[in-house]
N, C-alpha and C. Protein backbone atom coordinates (compact mmCIF):
# COMPACT_ATOMS: atom_id res chain seq x y z
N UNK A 1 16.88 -6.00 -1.03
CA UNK A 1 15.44 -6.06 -0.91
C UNK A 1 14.92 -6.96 -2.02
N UNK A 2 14.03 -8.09 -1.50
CA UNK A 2 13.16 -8.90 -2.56
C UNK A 2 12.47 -8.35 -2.78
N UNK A 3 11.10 -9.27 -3.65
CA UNK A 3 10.03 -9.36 -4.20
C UNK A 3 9.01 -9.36 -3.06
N UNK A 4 9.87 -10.98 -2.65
CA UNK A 4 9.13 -11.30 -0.66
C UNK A 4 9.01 -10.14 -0.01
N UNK A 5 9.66 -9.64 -0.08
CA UNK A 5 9.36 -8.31 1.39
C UNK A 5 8.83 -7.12 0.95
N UNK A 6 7.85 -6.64 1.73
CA UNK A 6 7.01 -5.54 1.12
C UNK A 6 7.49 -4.67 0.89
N UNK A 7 7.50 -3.52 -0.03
CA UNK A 7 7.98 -2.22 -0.54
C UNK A 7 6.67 -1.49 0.83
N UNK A 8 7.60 -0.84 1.48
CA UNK A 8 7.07 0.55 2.15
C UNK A 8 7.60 1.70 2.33
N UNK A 9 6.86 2.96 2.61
CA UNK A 9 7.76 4.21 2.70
C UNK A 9 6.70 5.14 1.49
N UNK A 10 5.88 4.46 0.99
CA UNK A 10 5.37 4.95 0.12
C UNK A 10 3.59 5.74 0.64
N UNK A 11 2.77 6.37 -0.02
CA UNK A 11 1.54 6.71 0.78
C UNK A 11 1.10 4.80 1.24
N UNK A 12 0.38 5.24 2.54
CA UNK A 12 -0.21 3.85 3.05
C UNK A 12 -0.96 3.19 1.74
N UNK A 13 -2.00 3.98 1.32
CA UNK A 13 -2.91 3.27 0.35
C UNK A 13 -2.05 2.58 -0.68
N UNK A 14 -0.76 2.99 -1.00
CA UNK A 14 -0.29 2.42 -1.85
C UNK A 14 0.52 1.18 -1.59
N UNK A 15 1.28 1.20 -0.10
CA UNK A 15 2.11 0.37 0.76
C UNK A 15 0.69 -1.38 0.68
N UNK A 16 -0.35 -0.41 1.00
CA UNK A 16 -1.12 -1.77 0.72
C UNK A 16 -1.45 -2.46 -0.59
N UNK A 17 -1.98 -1.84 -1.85
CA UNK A 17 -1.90 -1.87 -3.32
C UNK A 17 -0.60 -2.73 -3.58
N UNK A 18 0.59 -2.59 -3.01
CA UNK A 18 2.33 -3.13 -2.86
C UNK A 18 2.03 -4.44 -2.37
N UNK A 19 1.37 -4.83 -1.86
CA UNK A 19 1.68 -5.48 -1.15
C UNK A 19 1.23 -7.69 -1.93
N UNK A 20 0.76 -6.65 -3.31
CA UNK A 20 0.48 -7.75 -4.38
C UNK A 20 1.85 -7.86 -5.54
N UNK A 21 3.45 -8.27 -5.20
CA UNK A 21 4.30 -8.13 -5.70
C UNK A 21 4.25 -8.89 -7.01
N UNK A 22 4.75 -9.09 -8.34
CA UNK A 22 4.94 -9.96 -9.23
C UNK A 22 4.96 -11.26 -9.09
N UNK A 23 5.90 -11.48 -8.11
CA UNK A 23 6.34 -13.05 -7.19
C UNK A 23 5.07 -13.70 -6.59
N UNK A 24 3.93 -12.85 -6.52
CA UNK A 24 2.69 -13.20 -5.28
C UNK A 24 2.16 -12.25 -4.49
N UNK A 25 0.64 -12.82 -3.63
CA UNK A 25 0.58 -11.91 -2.66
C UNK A 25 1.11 -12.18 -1.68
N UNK A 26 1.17 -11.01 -0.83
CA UNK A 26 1.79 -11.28 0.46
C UNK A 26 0.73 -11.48 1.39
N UNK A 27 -0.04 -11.46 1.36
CA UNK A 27 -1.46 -11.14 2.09
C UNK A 27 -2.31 -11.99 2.31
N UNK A 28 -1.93 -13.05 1.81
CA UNK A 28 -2.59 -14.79 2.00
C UNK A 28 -3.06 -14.98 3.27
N UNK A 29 -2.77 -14.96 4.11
CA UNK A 29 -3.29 -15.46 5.88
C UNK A 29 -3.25 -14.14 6.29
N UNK A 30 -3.65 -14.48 7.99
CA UNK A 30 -3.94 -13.72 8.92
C UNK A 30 -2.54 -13.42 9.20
N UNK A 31 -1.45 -14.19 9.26
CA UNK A 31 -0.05 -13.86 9.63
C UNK A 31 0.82 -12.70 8.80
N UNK A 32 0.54 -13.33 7.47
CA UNK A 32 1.06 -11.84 6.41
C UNK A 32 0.36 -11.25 6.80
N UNK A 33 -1.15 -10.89 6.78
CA UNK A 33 -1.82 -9.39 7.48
C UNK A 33 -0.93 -8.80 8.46
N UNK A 34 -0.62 -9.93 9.87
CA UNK A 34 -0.06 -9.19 11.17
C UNK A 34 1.44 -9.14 10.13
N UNK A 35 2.79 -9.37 9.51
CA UNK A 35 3.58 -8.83 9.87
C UNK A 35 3.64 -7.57 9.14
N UNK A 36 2.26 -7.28 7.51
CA UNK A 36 2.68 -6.53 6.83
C UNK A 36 2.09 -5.34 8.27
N UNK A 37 1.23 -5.43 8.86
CA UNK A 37 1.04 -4.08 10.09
C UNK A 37 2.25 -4.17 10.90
N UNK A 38 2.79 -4.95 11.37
CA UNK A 38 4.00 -4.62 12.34
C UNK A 38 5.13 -3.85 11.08
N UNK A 39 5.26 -4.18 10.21
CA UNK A 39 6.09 -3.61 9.29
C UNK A 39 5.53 -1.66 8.86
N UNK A 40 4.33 -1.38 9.26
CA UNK A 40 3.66 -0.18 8.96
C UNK A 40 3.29 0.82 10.22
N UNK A 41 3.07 -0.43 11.19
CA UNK A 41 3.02 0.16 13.16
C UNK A 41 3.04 1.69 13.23
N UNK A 42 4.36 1.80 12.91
CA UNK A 42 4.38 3.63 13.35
C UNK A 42 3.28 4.52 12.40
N UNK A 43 3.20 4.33 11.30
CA UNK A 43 1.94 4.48 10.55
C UNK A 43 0.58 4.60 10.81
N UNK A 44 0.27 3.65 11.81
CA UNK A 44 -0.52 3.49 11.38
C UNK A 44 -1.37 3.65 12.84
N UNK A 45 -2.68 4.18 13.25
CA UNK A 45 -3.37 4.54 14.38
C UNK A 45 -3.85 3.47 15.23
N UNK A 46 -4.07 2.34 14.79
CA UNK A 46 -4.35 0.80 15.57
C UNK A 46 -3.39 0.03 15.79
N UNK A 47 -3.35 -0.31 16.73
CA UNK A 47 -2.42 -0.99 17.23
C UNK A 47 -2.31 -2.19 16.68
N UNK A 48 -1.13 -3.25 16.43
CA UNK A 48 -0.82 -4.54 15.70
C UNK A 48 -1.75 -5.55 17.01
N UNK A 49 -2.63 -5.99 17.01
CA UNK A 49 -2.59 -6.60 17.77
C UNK A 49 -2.40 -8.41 17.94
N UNK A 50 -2.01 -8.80 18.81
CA UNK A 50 -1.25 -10.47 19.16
C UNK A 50 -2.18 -11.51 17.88
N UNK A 51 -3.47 -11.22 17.46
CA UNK A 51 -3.95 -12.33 16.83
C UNK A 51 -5.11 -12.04 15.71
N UNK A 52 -4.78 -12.20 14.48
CA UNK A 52 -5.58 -11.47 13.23
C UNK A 52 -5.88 -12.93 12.68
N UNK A 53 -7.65 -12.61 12.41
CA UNK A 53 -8.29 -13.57 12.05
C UNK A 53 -8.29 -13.08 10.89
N UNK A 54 -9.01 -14.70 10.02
CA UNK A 54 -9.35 -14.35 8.85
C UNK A 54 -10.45 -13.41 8.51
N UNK A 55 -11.36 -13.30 9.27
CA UNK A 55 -12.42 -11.91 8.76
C UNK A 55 -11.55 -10.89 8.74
N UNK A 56 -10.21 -10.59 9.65
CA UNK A 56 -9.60 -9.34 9.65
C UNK A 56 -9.08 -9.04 8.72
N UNK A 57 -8.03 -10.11 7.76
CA UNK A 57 -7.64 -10.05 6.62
C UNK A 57 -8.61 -10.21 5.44
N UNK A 58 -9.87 -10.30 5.76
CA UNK A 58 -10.65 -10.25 4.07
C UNK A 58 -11.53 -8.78 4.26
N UNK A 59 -11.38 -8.24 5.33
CA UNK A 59 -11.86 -6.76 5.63
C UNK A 59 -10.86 -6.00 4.88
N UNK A 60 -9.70 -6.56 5.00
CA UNK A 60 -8.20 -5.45 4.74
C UNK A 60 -8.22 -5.78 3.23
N UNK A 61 -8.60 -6.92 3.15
CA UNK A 61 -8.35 -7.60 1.55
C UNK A 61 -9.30 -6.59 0.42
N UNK A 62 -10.79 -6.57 0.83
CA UNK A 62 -11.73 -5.87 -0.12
C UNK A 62 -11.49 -4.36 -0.24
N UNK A 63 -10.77 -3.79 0.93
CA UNK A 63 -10.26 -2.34 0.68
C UNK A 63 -9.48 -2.19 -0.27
N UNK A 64 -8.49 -3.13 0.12
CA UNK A 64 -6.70 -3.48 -1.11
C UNK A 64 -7.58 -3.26 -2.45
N UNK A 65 -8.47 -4.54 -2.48
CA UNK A 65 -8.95 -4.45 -3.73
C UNK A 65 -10.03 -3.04 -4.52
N UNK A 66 -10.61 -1.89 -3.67
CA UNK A 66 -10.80 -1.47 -3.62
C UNK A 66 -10.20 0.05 -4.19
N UNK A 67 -8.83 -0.06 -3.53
CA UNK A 67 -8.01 1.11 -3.67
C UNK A 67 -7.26 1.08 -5.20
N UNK A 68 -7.23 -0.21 -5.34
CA UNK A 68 -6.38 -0.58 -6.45
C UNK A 68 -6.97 -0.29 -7.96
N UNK A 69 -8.24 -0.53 -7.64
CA UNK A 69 -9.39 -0.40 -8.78
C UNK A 69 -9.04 1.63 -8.82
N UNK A 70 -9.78 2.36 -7.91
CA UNK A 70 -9.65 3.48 -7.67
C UNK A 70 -8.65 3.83 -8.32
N UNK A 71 -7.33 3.94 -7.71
CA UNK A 71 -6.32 4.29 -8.01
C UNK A 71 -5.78 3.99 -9.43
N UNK A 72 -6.38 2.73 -9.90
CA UNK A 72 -5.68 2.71 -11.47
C UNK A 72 -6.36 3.56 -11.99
N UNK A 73 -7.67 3.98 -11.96
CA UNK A 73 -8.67 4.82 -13.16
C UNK A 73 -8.01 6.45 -12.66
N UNK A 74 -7.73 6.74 -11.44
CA UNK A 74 -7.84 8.29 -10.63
C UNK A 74 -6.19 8.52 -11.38
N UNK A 75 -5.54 7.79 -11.26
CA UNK A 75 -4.58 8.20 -11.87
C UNK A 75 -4.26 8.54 -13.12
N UNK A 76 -5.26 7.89 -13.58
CA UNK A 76 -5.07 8.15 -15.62
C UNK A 76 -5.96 9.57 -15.80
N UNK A 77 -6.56 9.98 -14.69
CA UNK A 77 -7.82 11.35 -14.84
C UNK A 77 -9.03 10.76 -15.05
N UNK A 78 -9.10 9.54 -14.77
CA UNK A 78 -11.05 8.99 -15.04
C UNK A 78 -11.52 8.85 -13.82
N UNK A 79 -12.40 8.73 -13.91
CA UNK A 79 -13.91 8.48 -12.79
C UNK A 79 -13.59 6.85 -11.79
N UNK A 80 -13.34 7.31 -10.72
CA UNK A 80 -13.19 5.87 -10.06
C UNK A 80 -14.56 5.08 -10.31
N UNK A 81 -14.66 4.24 -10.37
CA UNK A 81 -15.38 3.04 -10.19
C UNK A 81 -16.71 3.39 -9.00
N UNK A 82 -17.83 3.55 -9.21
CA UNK A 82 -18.96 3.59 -8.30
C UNK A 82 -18.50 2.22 -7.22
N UNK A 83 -18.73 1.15 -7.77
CA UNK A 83 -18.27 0.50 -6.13
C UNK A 83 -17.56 0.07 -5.79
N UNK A 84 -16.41 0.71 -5.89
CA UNK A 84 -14.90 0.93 -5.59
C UNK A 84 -15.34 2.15 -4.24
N UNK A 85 -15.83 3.34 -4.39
CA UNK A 85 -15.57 4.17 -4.17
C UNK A 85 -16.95 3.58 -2.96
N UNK A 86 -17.81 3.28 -3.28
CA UNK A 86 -18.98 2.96 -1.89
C UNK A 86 -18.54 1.75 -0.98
N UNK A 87 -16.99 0.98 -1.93
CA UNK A 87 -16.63 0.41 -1.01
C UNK A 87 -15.95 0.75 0.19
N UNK A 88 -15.30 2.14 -0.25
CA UNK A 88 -13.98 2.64 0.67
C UNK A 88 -14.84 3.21 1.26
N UNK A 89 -16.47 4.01 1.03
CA UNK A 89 -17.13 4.49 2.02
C UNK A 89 -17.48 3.34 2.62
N UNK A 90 -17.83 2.41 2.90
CA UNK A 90 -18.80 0.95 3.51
C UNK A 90 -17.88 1.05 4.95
N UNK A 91 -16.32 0.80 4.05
CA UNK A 91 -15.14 -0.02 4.95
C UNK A 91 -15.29 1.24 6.05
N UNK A 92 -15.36 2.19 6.05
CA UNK A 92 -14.87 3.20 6.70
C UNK A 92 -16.26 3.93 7.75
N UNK A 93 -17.34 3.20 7.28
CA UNK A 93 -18.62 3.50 7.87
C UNK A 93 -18.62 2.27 9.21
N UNK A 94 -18.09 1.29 8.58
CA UNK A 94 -18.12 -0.18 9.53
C UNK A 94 -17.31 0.14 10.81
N UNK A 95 -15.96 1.11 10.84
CA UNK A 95 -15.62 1.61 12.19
C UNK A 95 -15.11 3.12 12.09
N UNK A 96 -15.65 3.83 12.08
CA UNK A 96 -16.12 5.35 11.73
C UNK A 96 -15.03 5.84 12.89
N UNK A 97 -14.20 6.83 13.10
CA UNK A 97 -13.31 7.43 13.94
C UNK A 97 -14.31 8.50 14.54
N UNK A 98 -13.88 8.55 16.01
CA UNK A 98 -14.15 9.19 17.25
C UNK A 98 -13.42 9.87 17.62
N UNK A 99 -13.31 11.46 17.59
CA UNK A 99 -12.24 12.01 18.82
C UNK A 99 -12.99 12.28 19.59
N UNK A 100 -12.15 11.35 20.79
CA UNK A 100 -12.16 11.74 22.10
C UNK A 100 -11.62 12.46 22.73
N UNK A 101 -11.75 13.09 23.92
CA UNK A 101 -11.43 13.57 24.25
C UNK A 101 -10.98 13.17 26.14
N UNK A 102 -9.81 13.58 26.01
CA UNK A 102 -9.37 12.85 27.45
C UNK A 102 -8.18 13.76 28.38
N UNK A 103 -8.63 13.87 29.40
CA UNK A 103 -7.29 14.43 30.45
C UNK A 103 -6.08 13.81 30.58
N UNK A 104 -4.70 14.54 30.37
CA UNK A 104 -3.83 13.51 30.47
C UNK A 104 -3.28 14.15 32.13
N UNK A 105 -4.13 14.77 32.85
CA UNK A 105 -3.15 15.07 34.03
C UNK A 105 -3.27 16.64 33.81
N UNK A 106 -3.10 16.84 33.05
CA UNK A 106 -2.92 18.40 33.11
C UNK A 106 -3.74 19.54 31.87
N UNK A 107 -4.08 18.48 30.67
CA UNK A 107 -5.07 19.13 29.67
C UNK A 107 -5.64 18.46 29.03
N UNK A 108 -6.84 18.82 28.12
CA UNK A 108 -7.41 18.05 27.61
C UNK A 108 -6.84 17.84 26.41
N UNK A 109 -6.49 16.19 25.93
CA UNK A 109 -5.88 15.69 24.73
C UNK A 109 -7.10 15.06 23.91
N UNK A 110 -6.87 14.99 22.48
CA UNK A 110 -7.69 14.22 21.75
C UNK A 110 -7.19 13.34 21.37
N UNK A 111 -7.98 11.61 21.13
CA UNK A 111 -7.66 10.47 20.94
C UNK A 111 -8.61 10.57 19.71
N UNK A 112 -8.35 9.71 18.93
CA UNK A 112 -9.06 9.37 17.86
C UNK A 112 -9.22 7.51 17.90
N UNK A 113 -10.34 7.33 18.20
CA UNK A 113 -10.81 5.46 18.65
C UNK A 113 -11.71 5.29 17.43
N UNK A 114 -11.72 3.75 17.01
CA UNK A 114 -12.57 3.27 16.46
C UNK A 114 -13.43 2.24 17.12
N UNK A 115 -14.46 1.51 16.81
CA UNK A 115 -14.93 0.57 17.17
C UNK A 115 -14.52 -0.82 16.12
N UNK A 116 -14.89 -1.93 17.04
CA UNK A 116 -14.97 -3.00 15.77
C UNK A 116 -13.38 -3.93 16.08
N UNK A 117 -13.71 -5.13 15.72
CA UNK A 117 -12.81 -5.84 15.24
C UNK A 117 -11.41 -4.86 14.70
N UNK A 118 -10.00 -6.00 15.11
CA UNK A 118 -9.13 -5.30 14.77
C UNK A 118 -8.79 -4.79 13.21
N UNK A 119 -8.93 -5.93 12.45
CA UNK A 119 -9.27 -5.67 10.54
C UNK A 119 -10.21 -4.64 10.70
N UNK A 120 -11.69 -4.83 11.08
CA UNK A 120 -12.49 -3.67 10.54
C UNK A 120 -11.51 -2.68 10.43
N UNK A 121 -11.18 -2.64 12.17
CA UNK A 121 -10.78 -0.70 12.65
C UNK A 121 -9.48 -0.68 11.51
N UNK A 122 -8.50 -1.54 10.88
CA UNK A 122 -7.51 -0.98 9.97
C UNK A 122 -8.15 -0.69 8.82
N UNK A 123 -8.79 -1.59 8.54
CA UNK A 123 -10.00 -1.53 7.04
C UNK A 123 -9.80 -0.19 6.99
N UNK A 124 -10.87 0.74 8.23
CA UNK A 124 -11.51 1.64 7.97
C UNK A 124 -10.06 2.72 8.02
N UNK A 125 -9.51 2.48 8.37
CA UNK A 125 -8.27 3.46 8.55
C UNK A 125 -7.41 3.48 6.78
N UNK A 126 -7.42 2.51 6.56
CA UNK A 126 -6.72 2.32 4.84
C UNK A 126 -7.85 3.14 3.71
N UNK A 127 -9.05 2.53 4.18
CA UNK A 127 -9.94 3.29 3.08
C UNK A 127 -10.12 4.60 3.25
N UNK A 128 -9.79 5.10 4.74
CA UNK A 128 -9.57 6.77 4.95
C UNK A 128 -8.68 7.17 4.14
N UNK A 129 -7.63 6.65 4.41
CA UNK A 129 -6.13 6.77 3.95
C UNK A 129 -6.20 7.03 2.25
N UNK A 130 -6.65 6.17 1.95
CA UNK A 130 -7.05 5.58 0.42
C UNK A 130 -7.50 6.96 -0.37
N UNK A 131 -8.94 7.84 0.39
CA UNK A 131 -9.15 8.14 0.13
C UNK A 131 -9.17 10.33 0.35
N UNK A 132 -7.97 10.03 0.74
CA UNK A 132 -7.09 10.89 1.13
C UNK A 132 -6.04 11.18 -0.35
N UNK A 133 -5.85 10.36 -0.31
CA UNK A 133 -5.01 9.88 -1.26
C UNK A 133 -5.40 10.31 -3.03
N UNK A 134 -6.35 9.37 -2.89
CA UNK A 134 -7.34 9.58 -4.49
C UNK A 134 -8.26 11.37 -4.76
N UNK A 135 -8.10 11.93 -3.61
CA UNK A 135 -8.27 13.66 -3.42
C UNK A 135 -6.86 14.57 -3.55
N UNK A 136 -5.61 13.78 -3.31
CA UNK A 136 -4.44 14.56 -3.47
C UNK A 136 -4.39 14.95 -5.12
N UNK A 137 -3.86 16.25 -5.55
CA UNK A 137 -3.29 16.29 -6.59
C UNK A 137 -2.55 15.64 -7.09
N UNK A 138 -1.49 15.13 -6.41
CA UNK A 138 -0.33 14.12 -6.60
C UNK A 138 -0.70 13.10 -7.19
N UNK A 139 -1.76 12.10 -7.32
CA UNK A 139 -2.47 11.04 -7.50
C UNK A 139 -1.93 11.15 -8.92
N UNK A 140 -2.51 12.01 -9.62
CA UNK A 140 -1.88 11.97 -11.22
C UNK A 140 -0.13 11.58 -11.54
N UNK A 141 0.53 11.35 -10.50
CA UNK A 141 1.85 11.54 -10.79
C UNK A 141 2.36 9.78 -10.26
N UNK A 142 1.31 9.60 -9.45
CA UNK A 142 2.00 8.28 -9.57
C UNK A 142 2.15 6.91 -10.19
N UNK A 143 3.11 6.55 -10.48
CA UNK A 143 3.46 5.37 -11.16
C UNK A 143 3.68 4.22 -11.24
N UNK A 144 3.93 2.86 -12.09
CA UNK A 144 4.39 2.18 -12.16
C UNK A 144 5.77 1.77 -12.76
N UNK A 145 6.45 0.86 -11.36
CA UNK A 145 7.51 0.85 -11.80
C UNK A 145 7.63 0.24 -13.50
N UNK A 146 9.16 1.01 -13.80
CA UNK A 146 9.42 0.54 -14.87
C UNK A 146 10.38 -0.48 -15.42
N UNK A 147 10.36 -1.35 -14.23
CA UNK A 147 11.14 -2.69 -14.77
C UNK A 147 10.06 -3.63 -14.81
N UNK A 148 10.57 -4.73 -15.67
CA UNK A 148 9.79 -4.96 -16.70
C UNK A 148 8.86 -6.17 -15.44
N UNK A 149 9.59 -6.90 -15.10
CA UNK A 149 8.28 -8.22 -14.10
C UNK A 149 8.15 -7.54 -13.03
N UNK A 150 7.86 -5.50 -12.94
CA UNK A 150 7.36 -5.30 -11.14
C UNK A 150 6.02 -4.77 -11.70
N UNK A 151 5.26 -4.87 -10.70
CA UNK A 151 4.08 -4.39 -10.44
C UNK A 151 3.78 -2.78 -9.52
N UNK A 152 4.78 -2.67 -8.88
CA UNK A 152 4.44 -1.81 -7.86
C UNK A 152 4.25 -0.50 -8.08
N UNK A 153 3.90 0.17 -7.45
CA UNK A 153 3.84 1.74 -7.96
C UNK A 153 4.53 2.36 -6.59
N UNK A 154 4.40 3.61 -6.97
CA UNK A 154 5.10 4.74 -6.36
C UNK A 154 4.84 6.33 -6.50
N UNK A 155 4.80 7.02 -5.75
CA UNK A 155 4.38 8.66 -5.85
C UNK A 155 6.19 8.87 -5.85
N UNK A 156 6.67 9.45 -7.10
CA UNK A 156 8.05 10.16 -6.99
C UNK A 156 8.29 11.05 -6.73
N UNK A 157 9.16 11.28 -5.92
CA UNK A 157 9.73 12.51 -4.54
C UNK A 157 10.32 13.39 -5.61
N UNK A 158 11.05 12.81 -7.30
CA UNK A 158 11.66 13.66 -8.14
C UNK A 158 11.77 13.11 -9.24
N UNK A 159 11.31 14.02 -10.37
CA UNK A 159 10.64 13.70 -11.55
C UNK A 159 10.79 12.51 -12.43
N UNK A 160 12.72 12.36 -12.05
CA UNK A 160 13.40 11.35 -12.83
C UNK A 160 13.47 10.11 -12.44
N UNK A 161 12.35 9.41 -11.12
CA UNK A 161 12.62 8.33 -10.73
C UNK A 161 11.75 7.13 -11.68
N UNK A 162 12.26 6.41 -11.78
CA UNK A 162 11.58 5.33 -13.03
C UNK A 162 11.78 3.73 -11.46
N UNK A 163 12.07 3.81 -10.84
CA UNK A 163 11.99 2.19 -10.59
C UNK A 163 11.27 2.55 -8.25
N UNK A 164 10.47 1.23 -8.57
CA UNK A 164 9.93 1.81 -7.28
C UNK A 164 10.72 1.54 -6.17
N UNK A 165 12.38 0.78 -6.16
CA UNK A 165 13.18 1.17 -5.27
C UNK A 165 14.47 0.58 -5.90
N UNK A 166 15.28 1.52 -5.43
CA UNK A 166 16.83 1.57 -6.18
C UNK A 166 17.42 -0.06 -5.98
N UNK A 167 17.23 -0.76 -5.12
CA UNK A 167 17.90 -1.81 -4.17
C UNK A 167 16.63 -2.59 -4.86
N UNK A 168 15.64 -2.63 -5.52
CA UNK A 168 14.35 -3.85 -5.45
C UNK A 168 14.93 -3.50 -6.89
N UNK A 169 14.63 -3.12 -8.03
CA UNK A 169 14.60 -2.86 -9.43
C UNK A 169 15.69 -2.13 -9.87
N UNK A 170 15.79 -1.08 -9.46
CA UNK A 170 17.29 -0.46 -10.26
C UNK A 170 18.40 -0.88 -10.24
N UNK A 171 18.71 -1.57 -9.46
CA UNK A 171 19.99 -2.02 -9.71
C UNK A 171 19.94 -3.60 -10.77
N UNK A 172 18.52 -4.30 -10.27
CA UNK A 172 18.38 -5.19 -11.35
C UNK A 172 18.41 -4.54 -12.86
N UNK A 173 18.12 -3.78 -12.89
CA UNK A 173 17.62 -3.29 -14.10
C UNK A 173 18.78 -2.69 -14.90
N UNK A 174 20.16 -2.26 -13.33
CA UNK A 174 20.98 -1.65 -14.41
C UNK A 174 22.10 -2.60 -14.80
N UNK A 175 22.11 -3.53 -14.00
CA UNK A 175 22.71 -4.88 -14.13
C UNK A 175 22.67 -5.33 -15.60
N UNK A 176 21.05 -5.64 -15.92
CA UNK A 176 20.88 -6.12 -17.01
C UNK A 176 21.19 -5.37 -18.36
N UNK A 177 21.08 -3.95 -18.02
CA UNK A 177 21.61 -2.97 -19.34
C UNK A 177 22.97 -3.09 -19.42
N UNK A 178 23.65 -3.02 -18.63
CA UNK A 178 24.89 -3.56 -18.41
C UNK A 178 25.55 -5.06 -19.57
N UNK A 179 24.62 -5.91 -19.02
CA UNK A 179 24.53 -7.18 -19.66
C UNK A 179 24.69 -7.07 -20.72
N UNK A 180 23.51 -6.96 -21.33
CA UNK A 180 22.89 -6.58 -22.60
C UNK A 180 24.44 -5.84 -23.32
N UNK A 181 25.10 -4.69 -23.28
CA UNK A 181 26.31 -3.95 -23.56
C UNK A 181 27.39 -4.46 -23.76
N UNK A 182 27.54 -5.37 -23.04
CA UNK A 182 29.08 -5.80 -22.95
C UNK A 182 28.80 -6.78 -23.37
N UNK A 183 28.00 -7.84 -23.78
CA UNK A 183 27.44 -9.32 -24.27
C UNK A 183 27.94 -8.89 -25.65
N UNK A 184 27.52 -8.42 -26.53
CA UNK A 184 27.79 -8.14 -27.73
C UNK A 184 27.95 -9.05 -28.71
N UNK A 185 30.23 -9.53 -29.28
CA UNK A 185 30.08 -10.31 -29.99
C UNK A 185 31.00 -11.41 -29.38
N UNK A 186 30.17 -11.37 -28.33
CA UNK A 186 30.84 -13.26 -27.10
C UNK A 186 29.70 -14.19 -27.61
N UNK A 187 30.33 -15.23 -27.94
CA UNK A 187 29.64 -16.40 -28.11
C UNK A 187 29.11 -16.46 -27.21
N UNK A 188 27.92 -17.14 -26.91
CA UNK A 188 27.16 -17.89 -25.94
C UNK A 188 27.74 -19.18 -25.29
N UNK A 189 27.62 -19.42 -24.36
CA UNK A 189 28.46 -20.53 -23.58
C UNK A 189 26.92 -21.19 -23.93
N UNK A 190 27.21 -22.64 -24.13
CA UNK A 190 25.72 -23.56 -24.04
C UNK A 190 25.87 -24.79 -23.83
């Protein structure tokens, strides 16, 4: 696993926050928008659909930026940001969720629809998400990785995890301790 390829598996709000790696964003065009959603699909309640404009990705973009603000202060125990927090309400007012309600043949099922452009309707689904998230207790526990050029964070499944994936950072990381150990008193090749 690179830098290039998004870290997921983690809460959504954060899979998106991820999605600004050390190396860059991933999130530049409408195309990184569509593959980081095909990469999240099962996740996620809107469907990927065939063609994401740029309003869709600067809808998804001001949430990212949004959650990120949030999430750095909520995690240390401070006060999110006033419009951080009227942002994730805005995004989420712009396509507000509906259950419906519908027969499938034999009972009544509930759908949950949004309105709006395909970005809005994820917008509003991330800043739900987001803010789902920034209400969990857990929020206090999550981190940044601890190798040294990542950015990413992570909620740890168990107390002792320090890197936000074994295959992206830990093994770099143990490589280099490694290094560092056995280097000792070898000349330098130059």
């Amino acid at each position: 696993m690179s830098d290039s390829a998004p870290l997921t598996g983690e809460p959504l709000a954060l899979d998106l926050v991820n999605t600004r790696p050390s190396t860059g964003d991933l999130l530049t065009t409408p195309d990184g928008l569509r593959a980081w959603w095909v990469l999240e699909a099962d996740r996620l309640s809107e469907d990927v659909p065939k063609e994401v404009g740029d309003a869709d990705l600067a809808a998804v973009l001001a949430v990212r930026e949004h959650i990120a603000r949030a999430l750095d202060r909520v995690r240390r125990g401070e006060r999110p940001p006033d419009e951080d927090v009227e942002g994730l309400n805005r995004a989420q007012r712009a396509a507000p969720a509906i259950s419906e309600p519908v027969w499938d043949g034999s009972a009544v099922a509930v759908v949950r629809r949004r309105e709006g452009s395909p970005g809005v309707r994820l917008a509003a689904g991330l800043a739900e998400a987001a803010v789902e998230l920034l209400a969990d207790p857990a929020v206090g526990s999550i981190r940044k990785c601890e190798a040294d050029d990542c950015v990413m964070l992570f909620l740890p499944a168990h107390p002792r995890r320090r890197w936000c994936a074994a295959a992206r950072c830990g093994n770099r990381m143990r490589v280099a301790r490694h290094y560092q150990r056995h280097k000792g008193g070898q000349p330098e090749a130059g």
